[in-house]
N, C-alpha and C. Protein backbone atom coordinates (compact mmCIF):
# COMPACT_ATOMS: atom_id res chain seq x y z
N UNK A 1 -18.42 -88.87 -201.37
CA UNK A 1 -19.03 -89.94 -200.60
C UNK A 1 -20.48 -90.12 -201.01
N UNK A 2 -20.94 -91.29 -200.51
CA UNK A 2 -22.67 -91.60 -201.20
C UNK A 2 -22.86 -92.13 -199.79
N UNK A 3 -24.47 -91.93 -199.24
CA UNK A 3 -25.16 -92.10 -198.16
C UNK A 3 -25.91 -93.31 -198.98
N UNK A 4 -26.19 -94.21 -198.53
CA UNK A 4 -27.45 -95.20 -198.70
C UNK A 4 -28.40 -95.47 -197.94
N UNK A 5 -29.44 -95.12 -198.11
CA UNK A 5 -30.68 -95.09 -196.75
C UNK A 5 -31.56 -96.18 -197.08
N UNK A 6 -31.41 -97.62 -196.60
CA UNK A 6 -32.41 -98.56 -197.03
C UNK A 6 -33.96 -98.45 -195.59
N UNK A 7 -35.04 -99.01 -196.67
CA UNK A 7 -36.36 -98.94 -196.00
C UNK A 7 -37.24 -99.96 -196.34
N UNK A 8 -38.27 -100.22 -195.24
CA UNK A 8 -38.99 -101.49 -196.02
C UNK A 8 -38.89 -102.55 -195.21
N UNK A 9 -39.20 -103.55 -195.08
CA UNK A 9 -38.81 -105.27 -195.01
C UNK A 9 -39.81 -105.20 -193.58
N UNK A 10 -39.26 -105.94 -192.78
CA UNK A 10 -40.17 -106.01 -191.29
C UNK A 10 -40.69 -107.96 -191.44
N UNK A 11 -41.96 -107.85 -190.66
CA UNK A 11 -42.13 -109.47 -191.04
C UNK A 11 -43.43 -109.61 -192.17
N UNK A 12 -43.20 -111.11 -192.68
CA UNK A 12 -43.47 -111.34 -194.13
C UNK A 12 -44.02 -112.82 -193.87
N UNK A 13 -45.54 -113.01 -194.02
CA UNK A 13 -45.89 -114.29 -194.17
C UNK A 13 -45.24 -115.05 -194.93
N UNK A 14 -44.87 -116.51 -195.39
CA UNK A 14 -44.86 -117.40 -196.51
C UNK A 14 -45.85 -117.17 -197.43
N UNK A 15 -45.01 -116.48 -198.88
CA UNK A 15 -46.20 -116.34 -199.78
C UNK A 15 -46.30 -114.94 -199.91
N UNK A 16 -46.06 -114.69 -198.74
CA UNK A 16 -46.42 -112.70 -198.63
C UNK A 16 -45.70 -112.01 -199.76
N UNK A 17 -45.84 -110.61 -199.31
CA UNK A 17 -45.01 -109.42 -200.68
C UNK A 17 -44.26 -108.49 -199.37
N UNK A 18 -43.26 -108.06 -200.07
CA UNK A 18 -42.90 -107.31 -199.03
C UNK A 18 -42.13 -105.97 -199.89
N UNK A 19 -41.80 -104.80 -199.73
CA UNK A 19 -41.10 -103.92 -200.92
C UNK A 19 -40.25 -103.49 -200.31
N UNK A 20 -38.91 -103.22 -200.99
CA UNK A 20 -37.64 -102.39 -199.93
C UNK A 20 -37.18 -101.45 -200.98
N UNK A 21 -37.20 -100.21 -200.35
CA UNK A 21 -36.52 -99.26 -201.35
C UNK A 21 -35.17 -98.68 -200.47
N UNK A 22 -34.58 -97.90 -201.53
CA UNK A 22 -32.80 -97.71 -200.92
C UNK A 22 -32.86 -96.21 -202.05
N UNK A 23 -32.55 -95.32 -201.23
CA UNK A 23 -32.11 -93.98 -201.38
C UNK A 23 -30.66 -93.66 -200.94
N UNK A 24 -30.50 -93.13 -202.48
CA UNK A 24 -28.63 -92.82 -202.46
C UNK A 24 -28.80 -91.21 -201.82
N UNK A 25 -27.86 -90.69 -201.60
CA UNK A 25 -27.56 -89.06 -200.99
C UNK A 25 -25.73 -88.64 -201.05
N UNK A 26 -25.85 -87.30 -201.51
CA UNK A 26 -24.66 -87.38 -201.73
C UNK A 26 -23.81 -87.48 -203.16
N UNK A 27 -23.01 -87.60 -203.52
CA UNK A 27 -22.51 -87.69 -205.29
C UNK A 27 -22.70 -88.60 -205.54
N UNK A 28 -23.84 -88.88 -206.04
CA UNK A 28 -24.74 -89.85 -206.65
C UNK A 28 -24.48 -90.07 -207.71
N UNK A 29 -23.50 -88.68 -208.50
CA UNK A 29 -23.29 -88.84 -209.79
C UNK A 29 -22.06 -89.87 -210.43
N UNK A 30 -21.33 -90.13 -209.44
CA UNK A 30 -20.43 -91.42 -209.34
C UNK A 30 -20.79 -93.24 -209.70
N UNK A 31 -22.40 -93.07 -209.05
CA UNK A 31 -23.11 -94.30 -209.14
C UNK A 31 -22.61 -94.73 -210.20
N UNK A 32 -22.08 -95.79 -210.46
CA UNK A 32 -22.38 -96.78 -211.97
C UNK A 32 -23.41 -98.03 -212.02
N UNK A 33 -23.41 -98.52 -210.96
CA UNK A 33 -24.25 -99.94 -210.65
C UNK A 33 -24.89 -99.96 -209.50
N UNK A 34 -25.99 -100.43 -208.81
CA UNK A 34 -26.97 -100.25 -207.91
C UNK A 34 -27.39 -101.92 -207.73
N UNK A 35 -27.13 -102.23 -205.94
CA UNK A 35 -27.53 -103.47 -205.97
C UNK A 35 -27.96 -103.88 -204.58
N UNK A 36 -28.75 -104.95 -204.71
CA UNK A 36 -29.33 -105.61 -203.21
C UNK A 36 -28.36 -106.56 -203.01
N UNK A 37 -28.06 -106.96 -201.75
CA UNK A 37 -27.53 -108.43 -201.47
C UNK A 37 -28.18 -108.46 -200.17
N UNK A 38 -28.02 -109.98 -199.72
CA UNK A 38 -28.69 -109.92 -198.85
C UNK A 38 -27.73 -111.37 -197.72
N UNK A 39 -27.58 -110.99 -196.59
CA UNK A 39 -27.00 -111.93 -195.43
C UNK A 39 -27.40 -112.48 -194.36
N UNK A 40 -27.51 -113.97 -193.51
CA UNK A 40 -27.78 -114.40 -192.60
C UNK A 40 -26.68 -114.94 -192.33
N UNK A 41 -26.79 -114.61 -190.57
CA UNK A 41 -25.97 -115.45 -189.70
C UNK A 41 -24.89 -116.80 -190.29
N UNK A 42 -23.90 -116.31 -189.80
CA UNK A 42 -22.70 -117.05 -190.78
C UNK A 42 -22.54 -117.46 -192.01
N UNK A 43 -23.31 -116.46 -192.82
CA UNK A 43 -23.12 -116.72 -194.47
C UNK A 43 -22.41 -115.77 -194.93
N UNK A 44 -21.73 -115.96 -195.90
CA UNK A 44 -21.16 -114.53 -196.39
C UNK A 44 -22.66 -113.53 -197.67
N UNK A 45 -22.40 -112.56 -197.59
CA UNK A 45 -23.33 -111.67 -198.02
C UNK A 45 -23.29 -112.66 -199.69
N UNK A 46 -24.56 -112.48 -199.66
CA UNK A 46 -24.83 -112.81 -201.68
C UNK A 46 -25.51 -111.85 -201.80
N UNK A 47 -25.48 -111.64 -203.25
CA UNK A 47 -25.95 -110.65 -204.29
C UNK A 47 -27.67 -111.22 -204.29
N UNK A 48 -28.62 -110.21 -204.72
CA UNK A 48 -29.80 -110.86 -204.88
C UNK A 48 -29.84 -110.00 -206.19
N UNK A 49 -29.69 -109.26 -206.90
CA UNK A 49 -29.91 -108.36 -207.90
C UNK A 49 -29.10 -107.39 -208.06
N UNK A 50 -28.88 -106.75 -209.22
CA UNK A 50 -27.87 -105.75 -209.61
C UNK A 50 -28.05 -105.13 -210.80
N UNK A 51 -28.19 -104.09 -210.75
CA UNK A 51 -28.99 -103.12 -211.80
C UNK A 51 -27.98 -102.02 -212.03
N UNK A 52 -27.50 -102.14 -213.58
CA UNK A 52 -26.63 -101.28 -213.93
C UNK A 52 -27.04 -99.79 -214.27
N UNK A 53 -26.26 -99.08 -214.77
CA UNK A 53 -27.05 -97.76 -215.34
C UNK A 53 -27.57 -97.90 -216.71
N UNK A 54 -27.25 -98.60 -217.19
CA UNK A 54 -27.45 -98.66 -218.51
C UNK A 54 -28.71 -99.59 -218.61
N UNK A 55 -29.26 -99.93 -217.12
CA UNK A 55 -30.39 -100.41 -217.32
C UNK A 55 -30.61 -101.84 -217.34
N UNK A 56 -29.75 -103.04 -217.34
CA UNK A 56 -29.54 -103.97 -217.60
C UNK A 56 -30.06 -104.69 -215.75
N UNK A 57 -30.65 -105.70 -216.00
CA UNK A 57 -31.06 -106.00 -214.41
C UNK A 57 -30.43 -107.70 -214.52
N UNK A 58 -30.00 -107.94 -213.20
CA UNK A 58 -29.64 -109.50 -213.28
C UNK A 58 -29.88 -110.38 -211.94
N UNK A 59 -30.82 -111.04 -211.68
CA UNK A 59 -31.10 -111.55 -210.92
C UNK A 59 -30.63 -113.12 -210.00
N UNK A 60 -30.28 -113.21 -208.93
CA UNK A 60 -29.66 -113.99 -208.06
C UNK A 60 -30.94 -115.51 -208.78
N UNK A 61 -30.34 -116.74 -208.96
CA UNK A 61 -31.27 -117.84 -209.35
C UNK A 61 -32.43 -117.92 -208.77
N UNK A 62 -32.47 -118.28 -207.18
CA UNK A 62 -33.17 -118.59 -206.53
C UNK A 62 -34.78 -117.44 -206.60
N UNK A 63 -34.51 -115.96 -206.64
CA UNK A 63 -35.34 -114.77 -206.54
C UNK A 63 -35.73 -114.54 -208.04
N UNK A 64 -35.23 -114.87 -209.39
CA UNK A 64 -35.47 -114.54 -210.60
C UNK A 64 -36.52 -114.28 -210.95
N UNK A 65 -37.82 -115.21 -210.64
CA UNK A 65 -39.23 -115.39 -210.74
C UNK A 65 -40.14 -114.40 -209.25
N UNK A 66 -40.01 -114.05 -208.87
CA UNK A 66 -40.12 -113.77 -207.17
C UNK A 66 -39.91 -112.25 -207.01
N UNK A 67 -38.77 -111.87 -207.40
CA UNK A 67 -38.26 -110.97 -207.03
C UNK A 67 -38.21 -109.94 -208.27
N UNK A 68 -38.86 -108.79 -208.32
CA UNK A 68 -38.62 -107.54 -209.45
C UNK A 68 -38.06 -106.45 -209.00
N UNK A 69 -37.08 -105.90 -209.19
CA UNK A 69 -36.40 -104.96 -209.22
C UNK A 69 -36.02 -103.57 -210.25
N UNK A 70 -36.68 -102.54 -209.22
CA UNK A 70 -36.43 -100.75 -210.17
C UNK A 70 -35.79 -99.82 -209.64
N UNK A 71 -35.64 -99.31 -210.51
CA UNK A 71 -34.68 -98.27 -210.03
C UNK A 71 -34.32 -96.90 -211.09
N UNK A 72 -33.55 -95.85 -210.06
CA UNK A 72 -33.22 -95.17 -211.30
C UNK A 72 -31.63 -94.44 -210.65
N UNK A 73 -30.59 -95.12 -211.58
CA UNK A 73 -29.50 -94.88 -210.79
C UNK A 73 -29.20 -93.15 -211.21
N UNK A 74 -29.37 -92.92 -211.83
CA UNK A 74 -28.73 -91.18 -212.19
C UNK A 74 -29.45 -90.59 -210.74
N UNK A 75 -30.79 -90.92 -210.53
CA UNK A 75 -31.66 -90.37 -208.91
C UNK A 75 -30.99 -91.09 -207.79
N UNK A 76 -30.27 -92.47 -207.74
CA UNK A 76 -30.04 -92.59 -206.61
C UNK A 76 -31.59 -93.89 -206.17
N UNK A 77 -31.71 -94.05 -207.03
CA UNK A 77 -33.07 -95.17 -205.94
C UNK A 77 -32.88 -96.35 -206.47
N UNK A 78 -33.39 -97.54 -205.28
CA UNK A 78 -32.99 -98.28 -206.19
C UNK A 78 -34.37 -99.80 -205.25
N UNK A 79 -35.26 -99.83 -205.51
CA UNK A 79 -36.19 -100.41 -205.07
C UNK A 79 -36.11 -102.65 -205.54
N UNK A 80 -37.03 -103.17 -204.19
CA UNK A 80 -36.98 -104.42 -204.87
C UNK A 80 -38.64 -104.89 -204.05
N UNK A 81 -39.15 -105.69 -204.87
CA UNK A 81 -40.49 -105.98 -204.94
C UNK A 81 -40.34 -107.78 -204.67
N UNK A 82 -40.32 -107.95 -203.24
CA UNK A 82 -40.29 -109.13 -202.87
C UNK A 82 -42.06 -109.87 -203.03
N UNK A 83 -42.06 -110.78 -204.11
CA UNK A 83 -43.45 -111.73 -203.69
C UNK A 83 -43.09 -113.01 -203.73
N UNK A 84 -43.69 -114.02 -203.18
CA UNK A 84 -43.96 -115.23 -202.91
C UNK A 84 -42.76 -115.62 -202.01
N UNK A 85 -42.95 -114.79 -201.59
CA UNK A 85 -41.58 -114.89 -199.99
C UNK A 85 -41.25 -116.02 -199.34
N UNK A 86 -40.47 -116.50 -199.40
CA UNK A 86 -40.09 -117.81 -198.69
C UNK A 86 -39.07 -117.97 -197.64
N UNK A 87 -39.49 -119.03 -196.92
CA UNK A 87 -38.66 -118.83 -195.45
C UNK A 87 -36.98 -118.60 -195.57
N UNK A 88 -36.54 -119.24 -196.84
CA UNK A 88 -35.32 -118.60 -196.98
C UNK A 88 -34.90 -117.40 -197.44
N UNK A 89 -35.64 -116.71 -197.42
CA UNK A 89 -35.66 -115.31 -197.92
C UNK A 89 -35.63 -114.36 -196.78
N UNK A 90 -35.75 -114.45 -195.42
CA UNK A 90 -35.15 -114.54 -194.13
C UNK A 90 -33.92 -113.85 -194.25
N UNK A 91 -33.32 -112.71 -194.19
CA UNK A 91 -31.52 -112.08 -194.05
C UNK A 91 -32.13 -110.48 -193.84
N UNK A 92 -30.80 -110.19 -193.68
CA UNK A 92 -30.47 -108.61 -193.65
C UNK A 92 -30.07 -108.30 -195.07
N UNK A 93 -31.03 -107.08 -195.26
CA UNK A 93 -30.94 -106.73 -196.81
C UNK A 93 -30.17 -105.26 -197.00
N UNK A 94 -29.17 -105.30 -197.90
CA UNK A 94 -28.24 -104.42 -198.05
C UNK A 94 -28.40 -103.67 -199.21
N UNK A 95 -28.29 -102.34 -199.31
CA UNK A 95 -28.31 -101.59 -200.37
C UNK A 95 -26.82 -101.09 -201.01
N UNK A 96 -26.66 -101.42 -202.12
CA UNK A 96 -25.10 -101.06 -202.43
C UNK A 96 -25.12 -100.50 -203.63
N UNK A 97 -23.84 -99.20 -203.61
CA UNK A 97 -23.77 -98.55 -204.92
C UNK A 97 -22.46 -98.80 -204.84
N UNK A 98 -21.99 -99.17 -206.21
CA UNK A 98 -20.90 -99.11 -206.92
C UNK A 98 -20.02 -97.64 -207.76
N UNK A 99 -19.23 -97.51 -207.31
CA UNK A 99 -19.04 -95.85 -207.69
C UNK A 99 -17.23 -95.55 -208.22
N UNK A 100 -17.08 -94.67 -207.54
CA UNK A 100 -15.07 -94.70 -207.35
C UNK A 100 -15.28 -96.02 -205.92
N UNK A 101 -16.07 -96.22 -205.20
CA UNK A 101 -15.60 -97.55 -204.39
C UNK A 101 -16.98 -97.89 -204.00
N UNK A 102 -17.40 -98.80 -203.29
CA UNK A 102 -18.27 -99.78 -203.10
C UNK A 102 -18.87 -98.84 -201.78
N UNK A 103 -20.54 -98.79 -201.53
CA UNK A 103 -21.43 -98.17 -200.64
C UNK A 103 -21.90 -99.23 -200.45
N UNK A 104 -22.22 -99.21 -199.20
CA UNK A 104 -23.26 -99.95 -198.64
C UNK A 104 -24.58 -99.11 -197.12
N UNK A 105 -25.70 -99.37 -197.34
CA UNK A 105 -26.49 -99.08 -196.45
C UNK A 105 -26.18 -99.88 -195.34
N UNK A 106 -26.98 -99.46 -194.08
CA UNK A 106 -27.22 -99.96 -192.66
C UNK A 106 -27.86 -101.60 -192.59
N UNK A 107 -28.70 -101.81 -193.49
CA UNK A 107 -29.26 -102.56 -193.70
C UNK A 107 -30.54 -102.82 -193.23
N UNK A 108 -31.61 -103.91 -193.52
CA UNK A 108 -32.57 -103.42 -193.37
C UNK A 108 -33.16 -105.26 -193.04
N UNK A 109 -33.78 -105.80 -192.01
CA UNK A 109 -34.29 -106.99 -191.41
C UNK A 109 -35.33 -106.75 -192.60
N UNK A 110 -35.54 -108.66 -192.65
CA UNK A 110 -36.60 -108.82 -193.31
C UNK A 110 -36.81 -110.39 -192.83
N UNK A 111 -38.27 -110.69 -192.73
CA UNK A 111 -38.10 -112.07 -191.88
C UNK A 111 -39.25 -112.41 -192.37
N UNK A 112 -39.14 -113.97 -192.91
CA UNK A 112 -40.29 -114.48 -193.31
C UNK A 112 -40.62 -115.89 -192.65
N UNK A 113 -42.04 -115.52 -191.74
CA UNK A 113 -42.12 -116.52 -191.06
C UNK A 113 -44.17 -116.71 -190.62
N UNK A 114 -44.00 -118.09 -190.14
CA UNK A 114 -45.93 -117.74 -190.00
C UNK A 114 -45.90 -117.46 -188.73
């Protein structure tokens, strides 16, 4: 089994920065892929980024410019560097490892508002 402990987010001016990191625990050594998605109220969850082991990063359209993402999957971490925050950027942010089956964290509010 893999634990995912996401941290970070809270409230976020328009424009603001905000950072969320996500700590794996547990057989970590399973990890293959490490990723954010992120959900609001009656949407289904989207992907915002996804960072393989091999290092390869791929970013959701809207966050490409905005959004940088690190990590180090063999450790289990897997961080995202929110700037120029925008009101749609507003959801519950999820930490997910890909393994023998799909992890997900508790999730973690993030709200961008003046």
């Amino acid at each position: 089994q893999v634990q995912l402990v996401e941290s970070g987010g809270g409230l976020v001016r328009p424009g603001g920065s905000a950072e969320l990191s996500c700590q794996a625990s547990g057989m970590i050594f399973v990890i293959g892929n490490m990723a954010w998605y992120r959900q609001t109220p009656g949407k289904q969850r989207e992907r915002v980024v996804l960072i393989s082991k091999g290092g390869n990063i791929n970013y959701e359209d809207s966050v490409k410019d905005r959004f940088n993402a690190s990590g180090d999957i063999v450790r289990g971490t897997l961080n995202l560097q929110m700037n120029n925050s925008k009101l749609d950027d507003t959801a519950v942010y999820y930490c997910n490892a890909i393994g023998r089956c799909g992890y997900w964290g508790q999730g973690t509010q993030v709200t961008v508002s003046s």
